[in-house]
N, C-alpha and C. Protein backbone atom coordinates (compact mmCIF):
# COMPACT_ATOMS: atom_id res chain seq x y z
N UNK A 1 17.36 18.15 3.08
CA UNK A 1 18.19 17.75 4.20
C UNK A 1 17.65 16.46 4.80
N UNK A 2 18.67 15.56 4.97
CA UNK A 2 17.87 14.20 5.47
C UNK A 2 18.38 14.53 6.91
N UNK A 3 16.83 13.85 7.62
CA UNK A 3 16.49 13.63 9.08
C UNK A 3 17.59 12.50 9.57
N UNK A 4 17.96 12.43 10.65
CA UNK A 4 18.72 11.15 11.74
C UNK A 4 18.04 9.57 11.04
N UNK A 5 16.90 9.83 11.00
CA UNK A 5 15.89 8.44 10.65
C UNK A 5 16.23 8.55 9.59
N UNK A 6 16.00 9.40 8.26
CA UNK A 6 16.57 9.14 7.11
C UNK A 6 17.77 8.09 7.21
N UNK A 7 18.77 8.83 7.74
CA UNK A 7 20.21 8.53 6.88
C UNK A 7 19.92 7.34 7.75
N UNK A 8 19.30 6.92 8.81
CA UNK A 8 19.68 5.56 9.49
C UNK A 8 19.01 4.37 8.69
N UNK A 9 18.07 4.67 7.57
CA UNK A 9 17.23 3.96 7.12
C UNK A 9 17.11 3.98 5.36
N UNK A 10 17.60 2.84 5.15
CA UNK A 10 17.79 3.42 3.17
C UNK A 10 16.30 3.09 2.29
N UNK A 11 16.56 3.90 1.37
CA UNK A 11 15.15 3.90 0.71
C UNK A 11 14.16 2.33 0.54
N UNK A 12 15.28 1.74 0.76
CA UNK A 12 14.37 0.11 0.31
C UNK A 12 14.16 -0.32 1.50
N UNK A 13 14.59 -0.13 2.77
CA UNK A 13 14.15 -0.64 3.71
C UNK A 13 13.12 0.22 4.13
N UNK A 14 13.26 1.47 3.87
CA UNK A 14 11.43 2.19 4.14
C UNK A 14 9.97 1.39 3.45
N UNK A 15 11.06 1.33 2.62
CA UNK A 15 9.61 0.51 1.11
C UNK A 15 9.36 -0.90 2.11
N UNK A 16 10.47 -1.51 2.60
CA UNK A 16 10.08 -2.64 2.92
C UNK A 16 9.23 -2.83 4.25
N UNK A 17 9.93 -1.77 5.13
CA UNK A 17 9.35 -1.25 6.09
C UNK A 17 7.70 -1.25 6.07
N UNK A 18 7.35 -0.12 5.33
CA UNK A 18 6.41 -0.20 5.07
C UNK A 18 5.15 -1.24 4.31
N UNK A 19 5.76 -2.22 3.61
CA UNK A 19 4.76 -2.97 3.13
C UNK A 19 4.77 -4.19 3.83
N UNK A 20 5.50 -4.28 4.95
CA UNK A 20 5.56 -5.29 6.22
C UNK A 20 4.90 -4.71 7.11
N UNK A 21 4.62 -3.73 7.00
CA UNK A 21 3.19 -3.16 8.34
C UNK A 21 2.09 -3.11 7.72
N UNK A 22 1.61 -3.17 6.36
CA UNK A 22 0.94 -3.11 5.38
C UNK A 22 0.32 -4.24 5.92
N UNK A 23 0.91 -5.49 5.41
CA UNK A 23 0.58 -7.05 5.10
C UNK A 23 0.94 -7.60 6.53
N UNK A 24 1.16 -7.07 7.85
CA UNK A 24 0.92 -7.48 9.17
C UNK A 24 -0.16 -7.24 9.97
N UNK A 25 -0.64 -5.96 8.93
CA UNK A 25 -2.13 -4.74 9.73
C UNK A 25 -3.43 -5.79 8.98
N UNK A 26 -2.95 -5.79 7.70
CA UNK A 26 -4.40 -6.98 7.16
C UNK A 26 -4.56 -8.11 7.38
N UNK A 27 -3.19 -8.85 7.77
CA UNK A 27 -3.14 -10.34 8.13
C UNK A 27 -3.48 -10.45 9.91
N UNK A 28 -3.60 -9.32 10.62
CA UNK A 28 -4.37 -9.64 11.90
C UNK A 28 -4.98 -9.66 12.14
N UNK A 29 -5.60 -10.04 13.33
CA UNK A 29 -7.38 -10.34 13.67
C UNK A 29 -7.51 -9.19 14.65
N UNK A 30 -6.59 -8.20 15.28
CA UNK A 30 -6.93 -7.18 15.57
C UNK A 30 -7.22 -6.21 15.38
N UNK A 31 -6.74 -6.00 14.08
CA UNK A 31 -6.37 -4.24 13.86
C UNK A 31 -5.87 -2.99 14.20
N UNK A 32 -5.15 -3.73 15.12
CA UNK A 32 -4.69 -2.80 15.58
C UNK A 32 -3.68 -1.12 15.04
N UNK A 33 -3.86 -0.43 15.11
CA UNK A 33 -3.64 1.27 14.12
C UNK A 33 -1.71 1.15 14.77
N UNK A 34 -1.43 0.78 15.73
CA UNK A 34 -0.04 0.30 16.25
C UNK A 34 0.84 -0.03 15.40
N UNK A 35 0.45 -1.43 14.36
CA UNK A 35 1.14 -2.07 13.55
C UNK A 35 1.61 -0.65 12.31
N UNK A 36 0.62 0.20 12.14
CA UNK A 36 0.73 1.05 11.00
C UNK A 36 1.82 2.18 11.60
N UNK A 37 1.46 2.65 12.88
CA UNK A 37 2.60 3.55 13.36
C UNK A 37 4.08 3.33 13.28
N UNK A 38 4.79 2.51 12.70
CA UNK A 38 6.23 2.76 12.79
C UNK A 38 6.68 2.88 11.49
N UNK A 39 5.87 2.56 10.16
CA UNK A 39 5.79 2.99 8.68
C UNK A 39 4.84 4.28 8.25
N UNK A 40 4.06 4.70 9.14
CA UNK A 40 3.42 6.05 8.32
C UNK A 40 3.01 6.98 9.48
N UNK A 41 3.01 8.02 8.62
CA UNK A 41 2.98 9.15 9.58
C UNK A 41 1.94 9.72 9.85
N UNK A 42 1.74 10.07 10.78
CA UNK A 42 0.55 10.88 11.74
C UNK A 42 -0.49 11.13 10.52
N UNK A 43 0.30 12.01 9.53
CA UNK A 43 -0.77 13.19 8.65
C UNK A 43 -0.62 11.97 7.26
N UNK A 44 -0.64 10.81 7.26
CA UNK A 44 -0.24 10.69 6.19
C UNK A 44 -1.82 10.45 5.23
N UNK A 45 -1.02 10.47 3.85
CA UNK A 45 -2.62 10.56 2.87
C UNK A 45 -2.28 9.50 1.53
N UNK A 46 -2.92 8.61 1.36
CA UNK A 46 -3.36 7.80 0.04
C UNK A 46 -4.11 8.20 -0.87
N UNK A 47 -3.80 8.51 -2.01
CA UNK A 47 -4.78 8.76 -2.76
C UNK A 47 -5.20 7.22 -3.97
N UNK A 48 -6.32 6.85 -3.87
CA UNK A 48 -6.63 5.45 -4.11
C UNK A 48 -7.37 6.31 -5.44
N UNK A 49 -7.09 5.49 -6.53
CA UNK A 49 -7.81 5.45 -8.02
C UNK A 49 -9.65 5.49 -7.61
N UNK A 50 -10.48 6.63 -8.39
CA UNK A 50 -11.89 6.51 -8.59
C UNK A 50 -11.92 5.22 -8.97
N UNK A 51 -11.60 4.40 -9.97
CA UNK A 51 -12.63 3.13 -10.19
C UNK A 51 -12.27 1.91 -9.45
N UNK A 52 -11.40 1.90 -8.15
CA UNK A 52 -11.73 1.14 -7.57
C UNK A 52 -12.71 0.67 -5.93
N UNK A 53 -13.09 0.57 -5.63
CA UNK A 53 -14.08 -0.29 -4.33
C UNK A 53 -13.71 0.41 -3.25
N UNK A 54 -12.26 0.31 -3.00
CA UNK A 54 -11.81 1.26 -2.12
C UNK A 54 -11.14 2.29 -2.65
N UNK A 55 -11.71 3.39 -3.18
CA UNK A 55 -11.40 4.91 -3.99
C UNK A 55 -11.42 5.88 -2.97
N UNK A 56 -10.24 7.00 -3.40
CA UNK A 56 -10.80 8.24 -2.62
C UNK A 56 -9.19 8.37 -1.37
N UNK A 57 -9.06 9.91 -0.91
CA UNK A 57 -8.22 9.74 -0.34
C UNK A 57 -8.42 9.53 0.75
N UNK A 58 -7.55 8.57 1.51
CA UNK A 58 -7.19 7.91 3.04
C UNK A 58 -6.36 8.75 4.09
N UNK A 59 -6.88 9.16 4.73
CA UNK A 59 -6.14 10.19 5.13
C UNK A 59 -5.74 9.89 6.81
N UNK A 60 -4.55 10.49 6.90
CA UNK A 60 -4.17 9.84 8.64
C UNK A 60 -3.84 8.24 8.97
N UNK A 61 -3.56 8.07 10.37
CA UNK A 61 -3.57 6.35 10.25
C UNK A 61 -4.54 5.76 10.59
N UNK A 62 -5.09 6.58 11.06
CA UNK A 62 -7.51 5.80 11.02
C UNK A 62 -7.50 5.87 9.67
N UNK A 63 -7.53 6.45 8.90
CA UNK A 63 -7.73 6.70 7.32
C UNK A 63 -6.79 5.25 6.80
N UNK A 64 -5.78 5.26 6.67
CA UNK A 64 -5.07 3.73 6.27
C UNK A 64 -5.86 2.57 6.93
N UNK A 65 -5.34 2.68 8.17
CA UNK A 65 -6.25 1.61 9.07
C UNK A 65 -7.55 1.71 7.97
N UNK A 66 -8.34 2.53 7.61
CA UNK A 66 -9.38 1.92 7.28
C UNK A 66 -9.66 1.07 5.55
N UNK A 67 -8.44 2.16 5.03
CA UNK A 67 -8.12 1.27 3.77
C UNK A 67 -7.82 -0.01 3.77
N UNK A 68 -6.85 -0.18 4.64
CA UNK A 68 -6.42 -1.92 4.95
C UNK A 68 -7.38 -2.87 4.86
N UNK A 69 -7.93 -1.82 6.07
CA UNK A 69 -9.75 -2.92 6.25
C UNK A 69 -10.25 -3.29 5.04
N UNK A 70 -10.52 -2.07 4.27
CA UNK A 70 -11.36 -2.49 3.11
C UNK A 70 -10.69 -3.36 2.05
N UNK A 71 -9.11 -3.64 1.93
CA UNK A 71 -8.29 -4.20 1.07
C UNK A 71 -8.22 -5.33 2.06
N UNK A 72 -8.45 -5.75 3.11
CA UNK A 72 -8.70 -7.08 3.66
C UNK A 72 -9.66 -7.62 3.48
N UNK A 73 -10.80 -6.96 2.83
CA UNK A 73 -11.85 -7.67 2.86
C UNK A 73 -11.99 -7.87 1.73
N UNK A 74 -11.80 -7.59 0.72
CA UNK A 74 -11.50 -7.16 -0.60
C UNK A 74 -10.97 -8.75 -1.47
N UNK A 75 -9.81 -8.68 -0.60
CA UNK A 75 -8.48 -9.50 -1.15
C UNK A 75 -8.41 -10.42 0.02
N UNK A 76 -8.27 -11.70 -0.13
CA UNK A 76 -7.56 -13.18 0.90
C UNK A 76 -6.10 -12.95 0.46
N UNK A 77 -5.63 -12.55 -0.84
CA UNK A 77 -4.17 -12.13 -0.73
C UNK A 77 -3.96 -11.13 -0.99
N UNK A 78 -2.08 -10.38 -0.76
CA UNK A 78 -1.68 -9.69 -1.57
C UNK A 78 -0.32 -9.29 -1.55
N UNK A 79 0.30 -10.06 -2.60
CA UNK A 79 1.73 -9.66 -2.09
C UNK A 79 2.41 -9.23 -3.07
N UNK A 80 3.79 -8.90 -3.14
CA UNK A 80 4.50 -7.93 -4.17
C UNK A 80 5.67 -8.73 -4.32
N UNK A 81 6.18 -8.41 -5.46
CA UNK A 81 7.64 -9.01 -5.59
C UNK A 81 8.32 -8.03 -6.61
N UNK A 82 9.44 -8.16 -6.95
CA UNK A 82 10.96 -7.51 -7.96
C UNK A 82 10.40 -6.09 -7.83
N UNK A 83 10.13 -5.45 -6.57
CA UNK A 83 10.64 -4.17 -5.93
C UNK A 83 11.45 -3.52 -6.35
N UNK A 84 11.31 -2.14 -7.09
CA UNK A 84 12.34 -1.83 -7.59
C UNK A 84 11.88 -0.20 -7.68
N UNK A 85 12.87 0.51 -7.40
CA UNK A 85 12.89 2.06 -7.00
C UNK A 85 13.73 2.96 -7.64
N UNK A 86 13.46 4.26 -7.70
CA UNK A 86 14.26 4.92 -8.05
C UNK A 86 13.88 6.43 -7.40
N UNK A 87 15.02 7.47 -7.05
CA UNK A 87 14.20 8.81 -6.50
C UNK A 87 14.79 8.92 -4.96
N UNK A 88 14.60 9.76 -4.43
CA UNK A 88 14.66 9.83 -2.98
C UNK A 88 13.50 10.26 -2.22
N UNK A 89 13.62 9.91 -0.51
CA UNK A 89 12.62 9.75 0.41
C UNK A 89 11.71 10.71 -0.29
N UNK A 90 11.97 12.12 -0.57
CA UNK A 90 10.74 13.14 -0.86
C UNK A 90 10.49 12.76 -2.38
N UNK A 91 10.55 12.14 -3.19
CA UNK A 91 10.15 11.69 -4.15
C UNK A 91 10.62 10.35 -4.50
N UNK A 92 9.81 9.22 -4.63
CA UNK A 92 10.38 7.95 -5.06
C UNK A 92 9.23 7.45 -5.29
N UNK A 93 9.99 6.98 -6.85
CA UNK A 93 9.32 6.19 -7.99
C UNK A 93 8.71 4.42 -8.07
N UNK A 94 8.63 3.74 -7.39
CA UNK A 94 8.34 2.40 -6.97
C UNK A 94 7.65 1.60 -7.80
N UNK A 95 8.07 0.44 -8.62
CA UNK A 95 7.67 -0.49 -9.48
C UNK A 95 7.96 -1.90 -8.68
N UNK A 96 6.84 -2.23 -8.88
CA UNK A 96 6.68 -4.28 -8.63
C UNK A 96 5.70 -4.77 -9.82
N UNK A 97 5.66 -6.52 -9.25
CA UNK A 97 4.64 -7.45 -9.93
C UNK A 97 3.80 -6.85 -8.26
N UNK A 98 2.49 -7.24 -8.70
CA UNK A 98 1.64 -7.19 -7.51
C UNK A 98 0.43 -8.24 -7.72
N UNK A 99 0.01 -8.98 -6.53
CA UNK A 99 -0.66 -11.03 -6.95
C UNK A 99 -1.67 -10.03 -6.22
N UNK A 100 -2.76 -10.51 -6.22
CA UNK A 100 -4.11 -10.30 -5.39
C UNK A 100 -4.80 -11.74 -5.82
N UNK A 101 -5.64 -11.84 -4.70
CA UNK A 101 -6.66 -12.62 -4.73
C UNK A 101 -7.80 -12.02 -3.91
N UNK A 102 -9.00 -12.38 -5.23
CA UNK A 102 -10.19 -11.58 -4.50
C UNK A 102 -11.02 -12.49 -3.36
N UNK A 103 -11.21 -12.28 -1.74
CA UNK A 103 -11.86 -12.85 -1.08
C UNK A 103 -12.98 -13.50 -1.42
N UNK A 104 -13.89 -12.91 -2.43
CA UNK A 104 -15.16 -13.52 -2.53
C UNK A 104 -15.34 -14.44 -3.73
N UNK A 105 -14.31 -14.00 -4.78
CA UNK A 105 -14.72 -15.33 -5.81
C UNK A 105 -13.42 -15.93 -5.86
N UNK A 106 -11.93 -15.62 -5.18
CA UNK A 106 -11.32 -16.61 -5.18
C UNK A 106 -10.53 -16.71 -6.68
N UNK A 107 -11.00 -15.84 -7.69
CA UNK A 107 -9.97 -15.24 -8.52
C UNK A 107 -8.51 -14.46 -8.42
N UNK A 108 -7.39 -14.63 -8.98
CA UNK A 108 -6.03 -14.21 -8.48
C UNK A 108 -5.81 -13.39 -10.09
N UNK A 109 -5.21 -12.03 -9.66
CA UNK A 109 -4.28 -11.12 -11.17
C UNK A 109 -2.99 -10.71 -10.57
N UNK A 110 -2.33 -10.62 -11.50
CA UNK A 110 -0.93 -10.50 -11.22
C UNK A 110 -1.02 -9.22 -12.45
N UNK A 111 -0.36 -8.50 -12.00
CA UNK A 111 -0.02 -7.10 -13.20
C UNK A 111 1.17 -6.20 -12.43
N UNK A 112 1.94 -5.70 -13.21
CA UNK A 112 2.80 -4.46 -13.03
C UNK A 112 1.99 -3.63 -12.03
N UNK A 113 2.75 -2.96 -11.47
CA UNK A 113 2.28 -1.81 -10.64
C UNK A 113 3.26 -0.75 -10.00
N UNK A 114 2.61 0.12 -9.83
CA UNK A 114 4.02 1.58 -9.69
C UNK A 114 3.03 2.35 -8.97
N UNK A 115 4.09 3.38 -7.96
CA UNK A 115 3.37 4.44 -7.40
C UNK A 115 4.49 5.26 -6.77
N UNK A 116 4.20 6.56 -6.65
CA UNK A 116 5.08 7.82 -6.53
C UNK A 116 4.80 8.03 -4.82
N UNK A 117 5.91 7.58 -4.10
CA UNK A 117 5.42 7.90 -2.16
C UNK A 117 6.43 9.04 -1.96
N UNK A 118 6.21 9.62 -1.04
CA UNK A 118 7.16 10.65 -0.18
C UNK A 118 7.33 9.94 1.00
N UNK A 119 8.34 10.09 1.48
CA UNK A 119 8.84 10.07 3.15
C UNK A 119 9.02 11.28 3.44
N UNK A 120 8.73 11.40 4.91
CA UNK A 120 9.41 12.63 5.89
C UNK A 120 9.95 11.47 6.98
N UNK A 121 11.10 11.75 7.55
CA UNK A 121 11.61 11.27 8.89
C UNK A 121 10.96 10.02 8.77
N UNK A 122 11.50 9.47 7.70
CA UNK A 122 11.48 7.60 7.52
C UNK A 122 9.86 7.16 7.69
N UNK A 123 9.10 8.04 7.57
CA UNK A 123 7.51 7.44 7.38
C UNK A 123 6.99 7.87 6.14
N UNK A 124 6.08 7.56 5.44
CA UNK A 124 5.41 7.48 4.53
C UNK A 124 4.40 8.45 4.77
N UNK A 125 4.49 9.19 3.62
CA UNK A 125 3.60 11.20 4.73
C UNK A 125 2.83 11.12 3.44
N UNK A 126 2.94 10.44 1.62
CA UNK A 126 1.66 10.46 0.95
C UNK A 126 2.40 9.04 -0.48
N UNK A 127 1.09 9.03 -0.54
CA UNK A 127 1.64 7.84 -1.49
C UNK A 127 0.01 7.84 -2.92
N UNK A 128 1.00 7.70 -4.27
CA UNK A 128 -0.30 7.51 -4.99
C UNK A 128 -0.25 6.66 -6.17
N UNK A 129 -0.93 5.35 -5.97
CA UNK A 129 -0.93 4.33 -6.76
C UNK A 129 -0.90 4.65 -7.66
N UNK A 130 -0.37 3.40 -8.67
CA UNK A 130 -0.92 3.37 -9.87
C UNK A 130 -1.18 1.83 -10.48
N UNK A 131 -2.65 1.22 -11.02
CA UNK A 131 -2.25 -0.20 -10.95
C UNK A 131 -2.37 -0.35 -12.35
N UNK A 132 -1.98 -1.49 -13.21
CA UNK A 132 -2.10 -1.45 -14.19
C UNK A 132 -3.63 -1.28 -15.25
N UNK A 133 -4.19 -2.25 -14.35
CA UNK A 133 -5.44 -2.77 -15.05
C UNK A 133 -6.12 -2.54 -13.95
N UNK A 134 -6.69 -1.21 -13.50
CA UNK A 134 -8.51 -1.06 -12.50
C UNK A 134 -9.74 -2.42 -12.76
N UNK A 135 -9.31 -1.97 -14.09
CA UNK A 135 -10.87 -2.83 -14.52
C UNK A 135 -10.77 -4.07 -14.19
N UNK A 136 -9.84 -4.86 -14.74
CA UNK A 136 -9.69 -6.11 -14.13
C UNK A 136 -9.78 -6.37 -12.79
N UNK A 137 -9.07 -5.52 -11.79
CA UNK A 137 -9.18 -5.84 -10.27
C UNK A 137 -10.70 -6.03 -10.08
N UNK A 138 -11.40 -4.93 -10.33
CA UNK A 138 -12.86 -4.71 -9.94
C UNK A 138 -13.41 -5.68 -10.62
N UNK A 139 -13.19 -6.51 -11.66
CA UNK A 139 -14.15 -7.43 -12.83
C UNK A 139 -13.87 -8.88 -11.12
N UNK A 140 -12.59 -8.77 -10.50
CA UNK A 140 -11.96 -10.43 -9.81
C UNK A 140 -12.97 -9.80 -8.87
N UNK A 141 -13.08 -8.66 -8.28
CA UNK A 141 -13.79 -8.32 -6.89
C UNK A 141 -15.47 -8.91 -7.24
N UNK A 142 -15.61 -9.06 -8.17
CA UNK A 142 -17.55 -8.80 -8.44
C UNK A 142 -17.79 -9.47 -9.57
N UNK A 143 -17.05 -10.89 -9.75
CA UNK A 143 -17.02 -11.78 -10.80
C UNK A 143 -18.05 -12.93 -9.72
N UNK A 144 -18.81 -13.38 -10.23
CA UNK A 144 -19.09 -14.89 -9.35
C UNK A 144 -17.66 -16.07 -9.70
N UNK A 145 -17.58 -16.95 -8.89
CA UNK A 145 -16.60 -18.19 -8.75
C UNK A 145 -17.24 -19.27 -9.69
C-alpha cells in the first residue's frame, strides 16, 4: 500500500531526492545530520562492502552522517549519471556510471554501479551497494600521486 508521500513522490525523484542530500551533506562545511533528514529515515541502514575503507553497516542518520564523513574524506568527488531504475519504493533496482576522485592522490574511476534500496513513506529505510570494481576504488584511495 503506498503512503500520501509515496504517491506524491515518483520513484526517480526519491532516487534523486536522495542523492541531492547525499552530495549537499558532503559538499558542506557543516555537517549538518538536517541535510540527510528529508531523504532517509530515522532507522535507516547501509550496508557498505567489507573491502572497502568505509565497510560495515551505517546505521540511523548519525550512522549515514558518518558514512558521508568518511566518503568526504575519502573522495574530492563524486557524482553519478544515466540513472536508471527499475522495481518499486519497497524494492528498487538502481543502475548508474559513478566518477570518484580520491582526495589524497587525486586519481579519478568511473565504473558501473547498482544497488537494491527500499523506501518507506518516501525515505530511504535500507540501501545495499554494489560497485563494480572494490579493488580499484581502494588501489585510487592508497595509490601515491
Amino acid at each position: 500500500m503506498k503512503t500520501s508521500q509515496e504517491e506524491s513522490l515518483s520513484t526517480m525523484q526519491m532516487l534523486e531526492r536522495m542523492f541531492q542530500a547525499e552530495m549537499a551533506f558532503m559538499e558542506s562545511e557543516s555537517k549538518d545530520i538536517r541535510l540527510l533528514a528529508d531523504a532517509f529515515h530515522p532507522d535507516v541502514v547501509v550496508h557498505e562492502p567489507t573491502s572497502l575503507p568505509y565497510s560495515g553497516d551505517w546505521i540511523g542518520l548519525e550512522g549515514i552522517a558518518g558514512l558521508m564523513q568518511r566518503m568526504s574524506r575519502a573522495f574530492s568527488k563524486v557524482a553519478v549519471e544515466d540513472l536508471n531504475h527499475a522495481g518499486s519504493p519497497a524494492k528498487l533496482y538502481v543502475s548508474c556510471t559513478l566518477h570518484m576522485t580520491a582526495r589524497a592522490t587525486g586519481i579519478s574511476v568511473t565504473q558501473p554501479f547498482s544497488q537494491i534500496l527500499r523506501f518507506e513513506n518516501g525515505l530511504l529505510v535500507e540501501g545495499t551497494p554494489f560497485y563494480f570494481d572494490t579493488a580499484e576504488i581502494d588501489a585510487i584511495l592508497n595509490q601515491r600521486p
